[in-house]
N, C-alpha and C. Protein backbone atom coordinates (compact mmCIF):
# COMPACT_ATOMS: atom_id res chain seq x y z
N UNK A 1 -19.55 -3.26 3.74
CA UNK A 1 -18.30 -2.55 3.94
C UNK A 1 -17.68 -2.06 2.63
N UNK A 2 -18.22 -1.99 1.96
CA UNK A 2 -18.11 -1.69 0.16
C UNK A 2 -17.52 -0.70 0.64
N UNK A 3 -18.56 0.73 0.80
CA UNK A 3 -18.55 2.10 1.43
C UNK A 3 -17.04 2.27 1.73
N UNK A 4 -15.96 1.36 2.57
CA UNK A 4 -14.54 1.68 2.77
C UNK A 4 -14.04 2.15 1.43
N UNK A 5 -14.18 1.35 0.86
CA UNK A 5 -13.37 1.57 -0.50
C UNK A 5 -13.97 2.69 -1.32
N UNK A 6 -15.20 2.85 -1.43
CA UNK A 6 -15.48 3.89 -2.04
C UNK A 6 -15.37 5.42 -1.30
N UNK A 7 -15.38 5.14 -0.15
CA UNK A 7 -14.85 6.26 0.81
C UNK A 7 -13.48 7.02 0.47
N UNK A 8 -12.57 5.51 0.38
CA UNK A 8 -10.96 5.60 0.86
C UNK A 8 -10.90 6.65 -1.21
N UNK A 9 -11.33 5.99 -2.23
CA UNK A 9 -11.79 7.02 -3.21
C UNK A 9 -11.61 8.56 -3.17
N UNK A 10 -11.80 8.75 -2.17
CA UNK A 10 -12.13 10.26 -2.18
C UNK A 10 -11.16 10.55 -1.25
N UNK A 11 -10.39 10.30 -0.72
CA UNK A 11 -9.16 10.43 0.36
C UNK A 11 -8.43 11.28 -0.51
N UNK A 12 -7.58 12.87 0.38
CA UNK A 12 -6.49 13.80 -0.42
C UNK A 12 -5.43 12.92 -0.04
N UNK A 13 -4.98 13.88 -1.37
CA UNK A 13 -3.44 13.16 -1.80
C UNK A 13 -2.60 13.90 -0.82
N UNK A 14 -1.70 12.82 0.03
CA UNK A 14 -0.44 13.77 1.37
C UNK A 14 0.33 14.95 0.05
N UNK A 15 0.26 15.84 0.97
CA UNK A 15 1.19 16.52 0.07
C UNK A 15 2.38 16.35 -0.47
N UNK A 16 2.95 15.48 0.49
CA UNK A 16 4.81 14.82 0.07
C UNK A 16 4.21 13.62 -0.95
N UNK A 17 3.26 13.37 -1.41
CA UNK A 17 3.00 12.45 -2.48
C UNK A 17 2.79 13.00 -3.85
N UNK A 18 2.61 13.81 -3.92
CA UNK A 18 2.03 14.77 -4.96
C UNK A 18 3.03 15.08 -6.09
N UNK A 19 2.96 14.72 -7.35
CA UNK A 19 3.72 14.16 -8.27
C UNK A 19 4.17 15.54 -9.12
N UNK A 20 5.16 15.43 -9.88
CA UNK A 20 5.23 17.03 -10.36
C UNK A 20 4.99 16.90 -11.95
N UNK A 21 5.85 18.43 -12.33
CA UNK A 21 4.71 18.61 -13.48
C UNK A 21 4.91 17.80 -14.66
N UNK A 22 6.11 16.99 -14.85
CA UNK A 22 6.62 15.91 -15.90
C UNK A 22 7.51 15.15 -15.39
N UNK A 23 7.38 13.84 -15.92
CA UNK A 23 8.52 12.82 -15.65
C UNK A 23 7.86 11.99 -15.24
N UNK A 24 8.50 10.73 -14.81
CA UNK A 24 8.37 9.37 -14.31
C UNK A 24 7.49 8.17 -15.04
N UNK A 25 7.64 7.39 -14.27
CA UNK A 25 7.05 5.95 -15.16
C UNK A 25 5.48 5.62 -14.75
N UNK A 26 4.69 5.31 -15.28
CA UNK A 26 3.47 4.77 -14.89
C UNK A 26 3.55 3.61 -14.01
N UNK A 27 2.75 3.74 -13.23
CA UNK A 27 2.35 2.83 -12.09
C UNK A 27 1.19 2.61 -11.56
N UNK A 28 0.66 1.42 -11.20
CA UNK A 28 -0.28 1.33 -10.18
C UNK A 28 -0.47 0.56 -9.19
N UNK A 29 -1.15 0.93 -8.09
CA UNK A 29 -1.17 -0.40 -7.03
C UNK A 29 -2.67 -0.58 -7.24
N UNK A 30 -2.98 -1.70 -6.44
CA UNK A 30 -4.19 -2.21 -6.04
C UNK A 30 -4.35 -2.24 -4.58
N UNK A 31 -4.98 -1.40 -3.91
CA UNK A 31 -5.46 -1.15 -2.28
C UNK A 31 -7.22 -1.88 -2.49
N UNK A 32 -7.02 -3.35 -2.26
CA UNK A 32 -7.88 -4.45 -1.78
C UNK A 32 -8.87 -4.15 -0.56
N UNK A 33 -9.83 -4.03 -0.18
CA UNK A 33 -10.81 -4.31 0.78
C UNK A 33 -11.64 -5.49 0.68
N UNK A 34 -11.43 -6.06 1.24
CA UNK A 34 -12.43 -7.24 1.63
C UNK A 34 -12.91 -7.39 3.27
N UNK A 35 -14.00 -8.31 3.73
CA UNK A 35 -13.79 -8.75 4.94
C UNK A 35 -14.05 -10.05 5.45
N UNK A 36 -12.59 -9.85 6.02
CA UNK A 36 -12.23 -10.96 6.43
C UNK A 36 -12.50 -11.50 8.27
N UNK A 37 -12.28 -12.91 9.00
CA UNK A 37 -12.89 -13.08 10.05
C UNK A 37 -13.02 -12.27 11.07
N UNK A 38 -11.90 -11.08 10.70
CA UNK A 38 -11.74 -10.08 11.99
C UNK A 38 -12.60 -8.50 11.64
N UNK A 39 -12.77 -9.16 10.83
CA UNK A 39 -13.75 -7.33 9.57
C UNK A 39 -13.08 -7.11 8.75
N UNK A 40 -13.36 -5.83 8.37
CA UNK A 40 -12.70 -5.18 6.87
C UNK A 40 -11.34 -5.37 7.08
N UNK A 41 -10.45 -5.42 6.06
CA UNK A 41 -9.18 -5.85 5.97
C UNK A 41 -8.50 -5.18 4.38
N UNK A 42 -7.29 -5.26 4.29
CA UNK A 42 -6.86 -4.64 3.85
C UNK A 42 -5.42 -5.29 2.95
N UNK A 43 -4.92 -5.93 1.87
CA UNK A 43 -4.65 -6.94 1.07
C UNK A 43 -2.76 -6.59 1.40
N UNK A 44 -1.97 -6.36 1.67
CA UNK A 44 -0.52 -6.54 1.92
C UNK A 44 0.34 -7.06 1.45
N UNK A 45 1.48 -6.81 0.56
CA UNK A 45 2.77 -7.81 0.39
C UNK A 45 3.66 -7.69 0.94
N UNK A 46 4.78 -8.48 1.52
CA UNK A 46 5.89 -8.16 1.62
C UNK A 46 6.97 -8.35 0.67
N UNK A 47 7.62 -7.48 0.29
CA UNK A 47 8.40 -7.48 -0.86
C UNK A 47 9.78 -7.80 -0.39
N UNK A 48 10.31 -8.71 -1.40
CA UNK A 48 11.47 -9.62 -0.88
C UNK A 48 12.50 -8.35 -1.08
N UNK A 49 13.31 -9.03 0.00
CA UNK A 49 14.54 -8.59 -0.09
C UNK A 49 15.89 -8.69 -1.13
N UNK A 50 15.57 -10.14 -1.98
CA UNK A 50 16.44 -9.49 -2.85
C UNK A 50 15.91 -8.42 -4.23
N UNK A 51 14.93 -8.08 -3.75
CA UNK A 51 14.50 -6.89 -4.81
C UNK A 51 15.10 -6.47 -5.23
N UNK A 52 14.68 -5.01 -6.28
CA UNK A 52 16.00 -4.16 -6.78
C UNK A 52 15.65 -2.74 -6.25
N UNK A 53 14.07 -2.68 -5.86
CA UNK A 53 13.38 -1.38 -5.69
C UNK A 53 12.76 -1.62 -4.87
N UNK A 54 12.93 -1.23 -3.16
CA UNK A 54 11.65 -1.11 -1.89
C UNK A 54 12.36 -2.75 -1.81
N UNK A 55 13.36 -3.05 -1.45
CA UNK A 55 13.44 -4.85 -1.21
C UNK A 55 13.02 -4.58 0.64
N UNK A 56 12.47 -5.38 0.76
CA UNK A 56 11.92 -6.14 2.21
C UNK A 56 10.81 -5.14 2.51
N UNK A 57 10.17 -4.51 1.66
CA UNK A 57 9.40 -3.66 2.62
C UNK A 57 8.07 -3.78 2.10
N UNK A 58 6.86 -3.49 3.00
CA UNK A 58 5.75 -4.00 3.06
C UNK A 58 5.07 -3.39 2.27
N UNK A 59 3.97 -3.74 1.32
CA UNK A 59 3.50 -2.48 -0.17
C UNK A 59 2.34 -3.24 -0.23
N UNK A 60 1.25 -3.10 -0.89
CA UNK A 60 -0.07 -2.80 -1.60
C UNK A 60 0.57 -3.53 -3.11
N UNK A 61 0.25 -4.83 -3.74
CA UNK A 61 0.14 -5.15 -4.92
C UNK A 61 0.16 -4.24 -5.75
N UNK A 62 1.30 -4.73 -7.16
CA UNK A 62 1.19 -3.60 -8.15
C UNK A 62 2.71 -2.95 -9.08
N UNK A 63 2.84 -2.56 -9.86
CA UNK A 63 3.77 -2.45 -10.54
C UNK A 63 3.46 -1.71 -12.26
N UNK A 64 4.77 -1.49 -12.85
CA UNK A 64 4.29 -0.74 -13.58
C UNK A 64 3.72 -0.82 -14.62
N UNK A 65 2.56 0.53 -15.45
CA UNK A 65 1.92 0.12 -16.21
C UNK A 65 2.53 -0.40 -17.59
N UNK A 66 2.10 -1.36 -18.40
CA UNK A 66 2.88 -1.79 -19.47
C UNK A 66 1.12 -1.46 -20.69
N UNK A 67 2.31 -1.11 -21.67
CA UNK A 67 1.09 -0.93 -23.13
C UNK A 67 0.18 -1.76 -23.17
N UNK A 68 0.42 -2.88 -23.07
CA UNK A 68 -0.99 -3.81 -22.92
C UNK A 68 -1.74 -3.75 -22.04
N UNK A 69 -1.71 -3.18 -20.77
CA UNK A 69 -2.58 -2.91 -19.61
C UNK A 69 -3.67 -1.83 -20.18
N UNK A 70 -3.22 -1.08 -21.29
CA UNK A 70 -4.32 -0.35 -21.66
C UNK A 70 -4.65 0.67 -20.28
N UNK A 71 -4.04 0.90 -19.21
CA UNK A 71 -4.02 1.58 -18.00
C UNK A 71 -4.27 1.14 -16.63
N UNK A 72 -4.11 1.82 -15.57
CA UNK A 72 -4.14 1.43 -14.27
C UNK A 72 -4.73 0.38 -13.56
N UNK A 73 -5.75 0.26 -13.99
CA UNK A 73 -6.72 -0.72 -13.31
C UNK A 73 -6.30 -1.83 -13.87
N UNK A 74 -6.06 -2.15 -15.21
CA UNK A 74 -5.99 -3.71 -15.44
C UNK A 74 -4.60 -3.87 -15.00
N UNK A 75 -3.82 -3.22 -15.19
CA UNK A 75 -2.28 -3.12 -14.25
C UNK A 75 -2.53 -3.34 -12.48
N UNK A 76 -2.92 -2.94 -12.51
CA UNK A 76 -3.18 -3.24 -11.03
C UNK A 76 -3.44 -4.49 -10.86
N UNK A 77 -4.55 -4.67 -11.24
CA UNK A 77 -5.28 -6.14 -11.17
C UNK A 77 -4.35 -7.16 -11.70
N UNK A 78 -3.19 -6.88 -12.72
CA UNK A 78 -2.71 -7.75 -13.43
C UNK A 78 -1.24 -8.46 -12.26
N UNK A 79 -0.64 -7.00 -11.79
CA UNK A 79 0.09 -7.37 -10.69
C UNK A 79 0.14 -8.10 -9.85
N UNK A 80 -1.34 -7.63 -9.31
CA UNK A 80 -2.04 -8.54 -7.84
C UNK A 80 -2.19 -10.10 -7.83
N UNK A 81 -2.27 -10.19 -9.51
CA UNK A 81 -2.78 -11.90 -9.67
C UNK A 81 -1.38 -12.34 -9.69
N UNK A 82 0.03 -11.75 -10.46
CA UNK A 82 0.91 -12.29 -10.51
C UNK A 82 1.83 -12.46 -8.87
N UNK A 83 1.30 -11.24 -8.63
CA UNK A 83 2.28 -11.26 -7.17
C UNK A 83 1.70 -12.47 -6.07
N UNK A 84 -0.10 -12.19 -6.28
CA UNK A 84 -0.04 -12.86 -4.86
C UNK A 84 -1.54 -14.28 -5.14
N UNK A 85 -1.62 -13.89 -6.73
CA UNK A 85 -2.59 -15.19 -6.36
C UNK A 85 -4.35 -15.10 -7.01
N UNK A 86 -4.01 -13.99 -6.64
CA UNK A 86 -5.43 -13.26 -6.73
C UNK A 86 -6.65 -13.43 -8.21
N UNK A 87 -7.50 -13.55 -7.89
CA UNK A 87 -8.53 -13.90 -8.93
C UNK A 87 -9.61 -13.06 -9.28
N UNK A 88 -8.94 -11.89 -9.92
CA UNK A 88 -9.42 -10.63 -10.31
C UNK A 88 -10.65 -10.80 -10.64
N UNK A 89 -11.73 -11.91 -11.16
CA UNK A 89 -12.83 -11.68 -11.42
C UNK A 89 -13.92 -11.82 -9.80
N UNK A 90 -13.23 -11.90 -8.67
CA UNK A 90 -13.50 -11.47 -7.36
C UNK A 90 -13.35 -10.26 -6.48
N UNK A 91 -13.14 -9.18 -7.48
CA UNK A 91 -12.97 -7.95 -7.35
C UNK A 91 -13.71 -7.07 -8.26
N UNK A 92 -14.56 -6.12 -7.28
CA UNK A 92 -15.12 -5.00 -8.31
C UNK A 92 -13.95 -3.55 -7.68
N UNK A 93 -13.71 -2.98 -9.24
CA UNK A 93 -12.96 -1.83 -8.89
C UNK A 93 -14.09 -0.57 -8.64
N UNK A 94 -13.95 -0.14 -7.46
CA UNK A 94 -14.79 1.37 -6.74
C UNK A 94 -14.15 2.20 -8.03
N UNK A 95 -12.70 2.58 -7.89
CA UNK A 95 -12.75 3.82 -8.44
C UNK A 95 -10.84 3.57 -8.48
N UNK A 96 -10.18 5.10 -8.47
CA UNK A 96 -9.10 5.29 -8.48
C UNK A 96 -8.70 6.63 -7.38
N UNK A 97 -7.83 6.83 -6.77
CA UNK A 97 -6.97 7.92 -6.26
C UNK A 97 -6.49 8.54 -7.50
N UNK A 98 -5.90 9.64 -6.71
CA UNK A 98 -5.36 10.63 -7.52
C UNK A 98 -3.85 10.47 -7.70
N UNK A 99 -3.12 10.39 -8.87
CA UNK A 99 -1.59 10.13 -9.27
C UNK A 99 -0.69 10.79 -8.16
N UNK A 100 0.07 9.30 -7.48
CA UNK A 100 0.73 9.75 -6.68
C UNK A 100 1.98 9.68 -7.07
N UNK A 101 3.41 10.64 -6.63
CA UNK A 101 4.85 10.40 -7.01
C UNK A 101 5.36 9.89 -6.09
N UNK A 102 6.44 8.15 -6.23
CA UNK A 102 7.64 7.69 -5.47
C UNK A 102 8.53 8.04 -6.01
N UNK A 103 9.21 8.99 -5.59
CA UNK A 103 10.44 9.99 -6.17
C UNK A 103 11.57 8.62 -5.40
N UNK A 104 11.69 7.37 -5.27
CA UNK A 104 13.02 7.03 -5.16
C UNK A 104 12.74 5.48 -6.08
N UNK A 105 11.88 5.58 -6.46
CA UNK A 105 11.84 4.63 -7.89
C UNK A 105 11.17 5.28 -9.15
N UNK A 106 10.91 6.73 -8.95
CA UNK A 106 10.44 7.50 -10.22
C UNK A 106 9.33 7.02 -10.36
N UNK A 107 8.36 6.44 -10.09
CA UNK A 107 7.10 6.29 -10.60
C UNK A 107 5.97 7.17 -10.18
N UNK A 108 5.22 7.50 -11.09
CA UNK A 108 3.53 7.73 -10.96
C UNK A 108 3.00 7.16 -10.72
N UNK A 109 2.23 6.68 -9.57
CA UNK A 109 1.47 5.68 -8.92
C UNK A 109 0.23 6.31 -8.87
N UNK A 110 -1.00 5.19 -9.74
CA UNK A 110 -2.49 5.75 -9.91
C UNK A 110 -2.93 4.55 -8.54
N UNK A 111 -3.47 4.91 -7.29
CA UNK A 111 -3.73 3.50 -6.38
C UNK A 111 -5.38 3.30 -7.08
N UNK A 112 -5.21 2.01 -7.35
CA UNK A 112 -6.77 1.54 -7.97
C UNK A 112 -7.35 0.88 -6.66
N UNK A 113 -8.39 1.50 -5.92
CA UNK A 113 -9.37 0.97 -4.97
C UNK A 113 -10.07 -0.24 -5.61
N UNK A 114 -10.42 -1.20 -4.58
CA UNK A 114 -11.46 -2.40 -5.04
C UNK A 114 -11.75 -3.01 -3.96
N UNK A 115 -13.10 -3.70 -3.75
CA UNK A 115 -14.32 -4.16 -3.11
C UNK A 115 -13.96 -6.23 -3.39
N UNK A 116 -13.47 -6.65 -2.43
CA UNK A 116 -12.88 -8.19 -2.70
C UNK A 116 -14.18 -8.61 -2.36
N UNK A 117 -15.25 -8.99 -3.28
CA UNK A 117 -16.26 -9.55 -3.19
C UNK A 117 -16.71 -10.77 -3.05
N UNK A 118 -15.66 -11.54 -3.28
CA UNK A 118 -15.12 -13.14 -3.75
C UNK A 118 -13.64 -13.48 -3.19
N UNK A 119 -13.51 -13.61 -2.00
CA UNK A 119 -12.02 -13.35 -1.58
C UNK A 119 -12.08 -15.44 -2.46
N UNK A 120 -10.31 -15.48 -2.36
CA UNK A 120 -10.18 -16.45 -2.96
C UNK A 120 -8.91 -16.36 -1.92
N UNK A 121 -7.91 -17.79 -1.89
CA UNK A 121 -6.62 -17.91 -1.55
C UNK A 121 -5.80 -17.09 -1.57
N UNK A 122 -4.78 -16.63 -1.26
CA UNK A 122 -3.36 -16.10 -1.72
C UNK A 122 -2.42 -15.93 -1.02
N UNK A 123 -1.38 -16.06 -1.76
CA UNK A 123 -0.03 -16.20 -1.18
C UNK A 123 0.92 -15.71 -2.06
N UNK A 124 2.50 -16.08 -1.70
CA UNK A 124 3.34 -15.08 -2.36
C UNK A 124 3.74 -16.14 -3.61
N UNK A 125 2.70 -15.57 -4.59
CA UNK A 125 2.69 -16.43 -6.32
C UNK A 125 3.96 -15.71 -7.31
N UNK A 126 5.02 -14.88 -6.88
CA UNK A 126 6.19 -14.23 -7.14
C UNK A 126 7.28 -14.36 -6.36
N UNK A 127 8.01 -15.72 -5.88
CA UNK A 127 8.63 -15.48 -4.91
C UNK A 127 10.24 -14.53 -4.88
N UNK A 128 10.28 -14.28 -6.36
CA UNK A 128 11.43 -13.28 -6.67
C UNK A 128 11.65 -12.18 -6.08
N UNK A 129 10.32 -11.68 -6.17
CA UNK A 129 9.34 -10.53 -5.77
C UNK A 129 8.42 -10.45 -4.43
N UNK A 130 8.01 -11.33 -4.54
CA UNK A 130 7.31 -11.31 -3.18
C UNK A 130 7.32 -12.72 -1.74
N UNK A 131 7.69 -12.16 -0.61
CA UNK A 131 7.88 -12.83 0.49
C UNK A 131 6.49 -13.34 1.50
N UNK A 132 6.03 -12.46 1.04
CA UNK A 132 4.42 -13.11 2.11
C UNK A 132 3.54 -12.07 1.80
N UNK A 133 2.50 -12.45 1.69
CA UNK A 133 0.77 -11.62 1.80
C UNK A 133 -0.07 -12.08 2.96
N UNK A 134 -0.21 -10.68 2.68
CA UNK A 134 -1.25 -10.99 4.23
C UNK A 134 -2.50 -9.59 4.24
N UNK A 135 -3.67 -10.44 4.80
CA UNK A 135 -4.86 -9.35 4.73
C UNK A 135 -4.75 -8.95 6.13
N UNK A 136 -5.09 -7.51 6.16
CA UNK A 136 -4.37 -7.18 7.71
C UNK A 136 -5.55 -6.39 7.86
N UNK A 137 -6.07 -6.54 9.18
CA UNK A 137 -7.08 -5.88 9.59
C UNK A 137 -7.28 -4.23 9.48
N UNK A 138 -8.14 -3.88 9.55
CA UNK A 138 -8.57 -2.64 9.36
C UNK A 138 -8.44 -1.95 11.15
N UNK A 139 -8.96 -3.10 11.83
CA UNK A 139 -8.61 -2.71 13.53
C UNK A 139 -7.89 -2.62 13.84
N UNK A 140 -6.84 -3.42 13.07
CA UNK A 140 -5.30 -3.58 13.71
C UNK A 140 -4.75 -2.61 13.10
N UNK A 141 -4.77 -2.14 12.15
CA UNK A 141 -4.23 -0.48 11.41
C UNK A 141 -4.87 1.00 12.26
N UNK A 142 -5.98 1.15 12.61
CA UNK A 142 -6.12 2.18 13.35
C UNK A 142 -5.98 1.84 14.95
N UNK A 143 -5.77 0.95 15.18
CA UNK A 143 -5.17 0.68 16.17
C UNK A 143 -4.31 1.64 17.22
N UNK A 144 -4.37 2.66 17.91
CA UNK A 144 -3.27 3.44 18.32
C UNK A 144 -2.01 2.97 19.02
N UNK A 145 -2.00 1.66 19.59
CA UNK A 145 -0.80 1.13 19.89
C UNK A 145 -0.28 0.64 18.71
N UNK A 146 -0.62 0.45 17.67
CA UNK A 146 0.33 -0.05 16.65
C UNK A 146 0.49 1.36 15.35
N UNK A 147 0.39 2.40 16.41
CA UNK A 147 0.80 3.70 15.21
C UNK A 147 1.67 4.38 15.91
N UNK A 148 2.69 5.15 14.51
CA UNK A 148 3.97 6.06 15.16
C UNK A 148 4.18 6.90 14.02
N UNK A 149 5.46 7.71 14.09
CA UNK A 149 6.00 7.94 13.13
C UNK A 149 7.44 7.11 13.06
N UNK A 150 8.09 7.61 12.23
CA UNK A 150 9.44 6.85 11.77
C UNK A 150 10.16 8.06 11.07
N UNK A 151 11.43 8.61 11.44
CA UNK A 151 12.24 9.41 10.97
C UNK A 151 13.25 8.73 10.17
N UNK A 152 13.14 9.17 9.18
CA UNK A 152 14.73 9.03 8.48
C UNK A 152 16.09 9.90 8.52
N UNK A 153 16.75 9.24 8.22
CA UNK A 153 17.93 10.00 8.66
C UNK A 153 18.19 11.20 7.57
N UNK A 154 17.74 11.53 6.91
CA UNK A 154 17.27 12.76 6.41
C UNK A 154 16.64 13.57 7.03
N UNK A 155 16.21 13.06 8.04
CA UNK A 155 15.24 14.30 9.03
C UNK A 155 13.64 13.98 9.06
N UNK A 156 13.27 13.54 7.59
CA UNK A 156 11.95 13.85 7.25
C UNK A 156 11.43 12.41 8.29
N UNK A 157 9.75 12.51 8.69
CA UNK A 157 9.71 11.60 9.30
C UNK A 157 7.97 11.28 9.05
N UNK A 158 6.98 10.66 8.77
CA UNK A 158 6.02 10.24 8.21
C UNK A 158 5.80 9.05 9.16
N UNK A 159 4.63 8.25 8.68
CA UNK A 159 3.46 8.08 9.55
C UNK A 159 4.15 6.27 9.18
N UNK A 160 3.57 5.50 10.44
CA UNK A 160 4.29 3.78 10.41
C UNK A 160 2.68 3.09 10.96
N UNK A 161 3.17 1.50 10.49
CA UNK A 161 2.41 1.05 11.55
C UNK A 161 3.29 0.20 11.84
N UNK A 162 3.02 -0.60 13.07
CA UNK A 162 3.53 -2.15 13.45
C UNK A 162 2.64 -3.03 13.30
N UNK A 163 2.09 -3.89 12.39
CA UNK A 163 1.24 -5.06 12.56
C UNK A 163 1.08 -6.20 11.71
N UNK A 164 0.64 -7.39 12.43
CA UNK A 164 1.35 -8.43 11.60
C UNK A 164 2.40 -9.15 11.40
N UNK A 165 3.33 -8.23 12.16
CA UNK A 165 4.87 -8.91 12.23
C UNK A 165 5.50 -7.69 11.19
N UNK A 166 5.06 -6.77 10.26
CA UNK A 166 5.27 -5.88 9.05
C UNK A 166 5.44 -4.48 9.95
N UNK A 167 6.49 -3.50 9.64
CA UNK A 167 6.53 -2.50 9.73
C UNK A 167 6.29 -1.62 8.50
N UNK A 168 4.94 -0.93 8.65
CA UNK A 168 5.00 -0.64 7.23
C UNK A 168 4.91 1.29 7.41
N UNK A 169 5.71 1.34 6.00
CA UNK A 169 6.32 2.97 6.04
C UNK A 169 6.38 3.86 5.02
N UNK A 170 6.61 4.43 4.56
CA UNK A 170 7.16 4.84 3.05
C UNK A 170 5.75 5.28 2.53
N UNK A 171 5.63 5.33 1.25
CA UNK A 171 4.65 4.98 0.32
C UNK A 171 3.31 4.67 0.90
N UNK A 172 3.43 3.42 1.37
CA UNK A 172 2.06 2.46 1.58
C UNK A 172 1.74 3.13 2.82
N UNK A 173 2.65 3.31 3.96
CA UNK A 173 1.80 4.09 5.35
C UNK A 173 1.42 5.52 4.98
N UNK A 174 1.87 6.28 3.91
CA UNK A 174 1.35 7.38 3.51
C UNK A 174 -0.03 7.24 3.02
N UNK A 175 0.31 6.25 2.33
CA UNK A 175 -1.55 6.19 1.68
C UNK A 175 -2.49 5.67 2.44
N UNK A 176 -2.10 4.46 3.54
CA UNK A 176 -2.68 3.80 4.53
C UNK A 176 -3.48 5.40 5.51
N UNK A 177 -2.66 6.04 5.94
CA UNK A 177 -2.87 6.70 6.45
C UNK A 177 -3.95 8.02 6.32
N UNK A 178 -3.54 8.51 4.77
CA UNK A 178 -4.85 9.17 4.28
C UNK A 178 -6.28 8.25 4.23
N UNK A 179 -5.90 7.18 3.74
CA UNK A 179 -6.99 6.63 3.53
C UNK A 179 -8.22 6.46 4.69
N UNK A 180 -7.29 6.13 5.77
CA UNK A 180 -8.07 5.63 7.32
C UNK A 180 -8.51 7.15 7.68
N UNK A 181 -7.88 8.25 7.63
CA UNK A 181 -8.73 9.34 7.53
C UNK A 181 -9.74 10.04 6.73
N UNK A 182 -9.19 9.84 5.83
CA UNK A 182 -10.84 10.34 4.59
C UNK A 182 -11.57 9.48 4.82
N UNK A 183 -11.66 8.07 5.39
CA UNK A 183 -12.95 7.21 5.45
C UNK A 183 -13.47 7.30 6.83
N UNK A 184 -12.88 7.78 7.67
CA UNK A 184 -13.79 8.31 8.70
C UNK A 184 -13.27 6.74 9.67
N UNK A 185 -12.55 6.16 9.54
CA UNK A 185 -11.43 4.92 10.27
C UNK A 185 -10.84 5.07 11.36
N UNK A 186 -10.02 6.37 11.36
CA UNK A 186 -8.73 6.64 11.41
C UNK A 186 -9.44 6.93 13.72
N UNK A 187 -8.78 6.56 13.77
CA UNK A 187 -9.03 6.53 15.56
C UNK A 187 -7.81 7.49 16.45
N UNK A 188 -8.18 8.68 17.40
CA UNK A 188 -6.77 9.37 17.61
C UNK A 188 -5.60 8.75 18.35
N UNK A 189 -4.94 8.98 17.87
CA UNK A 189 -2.96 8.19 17.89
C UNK A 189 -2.39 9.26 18.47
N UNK A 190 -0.97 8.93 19.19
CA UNK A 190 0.13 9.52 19.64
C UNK A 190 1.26 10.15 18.13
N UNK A 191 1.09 11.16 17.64
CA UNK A 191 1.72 11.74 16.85
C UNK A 191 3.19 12.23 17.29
N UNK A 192 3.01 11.79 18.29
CA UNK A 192 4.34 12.61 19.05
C UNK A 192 5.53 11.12 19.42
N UNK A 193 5.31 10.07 18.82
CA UNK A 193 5.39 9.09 19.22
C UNK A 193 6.70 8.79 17.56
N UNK A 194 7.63 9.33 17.68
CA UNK A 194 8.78 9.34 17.08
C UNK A 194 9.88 8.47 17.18
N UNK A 195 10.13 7.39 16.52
CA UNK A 195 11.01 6.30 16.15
C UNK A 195 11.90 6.06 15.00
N UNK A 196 13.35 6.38 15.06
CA UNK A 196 14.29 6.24 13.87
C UNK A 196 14.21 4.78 13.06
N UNK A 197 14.25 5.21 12.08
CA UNK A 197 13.72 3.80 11.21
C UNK A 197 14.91 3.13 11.36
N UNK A 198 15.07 1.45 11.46
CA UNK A 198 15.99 0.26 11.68
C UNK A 198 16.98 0.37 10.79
N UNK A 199 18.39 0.91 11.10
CA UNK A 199 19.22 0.68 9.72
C UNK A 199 19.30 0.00 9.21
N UNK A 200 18.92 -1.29 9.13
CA UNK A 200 19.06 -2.45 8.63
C UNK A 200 17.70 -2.25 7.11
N UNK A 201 16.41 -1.61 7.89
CA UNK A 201 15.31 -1.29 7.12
C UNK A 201 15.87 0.13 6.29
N UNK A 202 16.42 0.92 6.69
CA UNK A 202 17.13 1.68 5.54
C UNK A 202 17.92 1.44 4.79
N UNK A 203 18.77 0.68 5.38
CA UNK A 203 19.91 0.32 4.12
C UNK A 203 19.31 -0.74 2.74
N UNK A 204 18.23 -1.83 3.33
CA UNK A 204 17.67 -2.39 2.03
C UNK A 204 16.84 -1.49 1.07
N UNK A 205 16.19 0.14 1.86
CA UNK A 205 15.60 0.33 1.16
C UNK A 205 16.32 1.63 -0.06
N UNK A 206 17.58 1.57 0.10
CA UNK A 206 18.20 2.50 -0.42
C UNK A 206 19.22 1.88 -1.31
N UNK A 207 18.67 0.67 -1.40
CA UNK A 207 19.58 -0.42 -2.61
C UNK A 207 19.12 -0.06 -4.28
């Protein structure tokens, strides 16, 4: 199941991700594949609520790049171990995506793909930062009962899942979403299937 990750590699960038021509901070996540008892799976945090940026909402390991990371990948990897546990020498990195923009924390986000070859423990090893990890199936993401969209009260409205107990949206279901399609995953869903996001889930995320 390598092939996911090196697949998900080659996945286009959503166009509402697509970073402009200067500005913002370096970033990276780490989008994990391993498989786990149910199959391929897919590595998850939930990010606490008293955050300062994205508090309570569900994300892909990762944060920003710092001079010593020397760039994305060891940033990535460096995150993942702090956030959730993780024992980076149980990971081969496939490759990288293409620089994505979160225009409501300013960052450039490079997502570093990787092949969990050696899964090990993990849990939430940041509890400042992080509320729970969880490897979430790859079935349970293309799943069509657990896909929608989610409108914001801005109008704009992008792609969700429900699973796990996690509503996940923003950012991470954008990339979730390319990804399960460029790898040939992605199973047909109700697109028409439109749900206003929880004020409660907007108001933390606009802190």
């Amino acid at each position: 199941m390598e092939t996911l990750a090196q697949k998900a590699a080659k996945a286009p960038v959503p166009p509402t991700l697509r970073p402009p021509a200067s500005g913002g901070r370096a970033a990276a996540v780490l989008l994990l594949f391993g498989e786990g008892p149910l199959g391929p799976d897919v590595l998850l945090i939930q990010r606490s609520r008293r955050g300062r940026l994205h508090a309570g909402q569900p994300a892909f390991p990762g944060g920003g790049v710092d001079p010593v990371d020397g760039g994305p990948v060891a940033a990535a990897l460096r995150e993942a171990r702090e956030e959730t546990g993780l024992d980076p020498a149980g990971v081969h990195v496939v490759g990288t995506m293409p620089e994505l923009y979160v225009s409501h924390s300013h960052n450039r986000v490079t997502p570093v793909l990787g092949w969990w070859h050696t899964p090990c423990a993990v849990h939430a090893a940041s509890p400042d930062e992080v509320e729970s990890v969880e490897r979430v199936p790859v079935a349970e993401l293309v799943d069509p009962v657990n896909r929608l969209r989610l409108r914001h009260p801005s109008g704009y409205s992008g792609p969700a899942f429900r699973v796990r107990g996690l509503l996940v949206w923003g950012f991470t279901a954008g990339v979730l979403d390319g990804v399960l399609a460029g790898s040939g995953f992605e199973l047909p869903w109700d697109r028409s299937r439109i749900e206003d996001i929880p004020p409660d889930v907007v108001n933390l995320a606009a802190r």
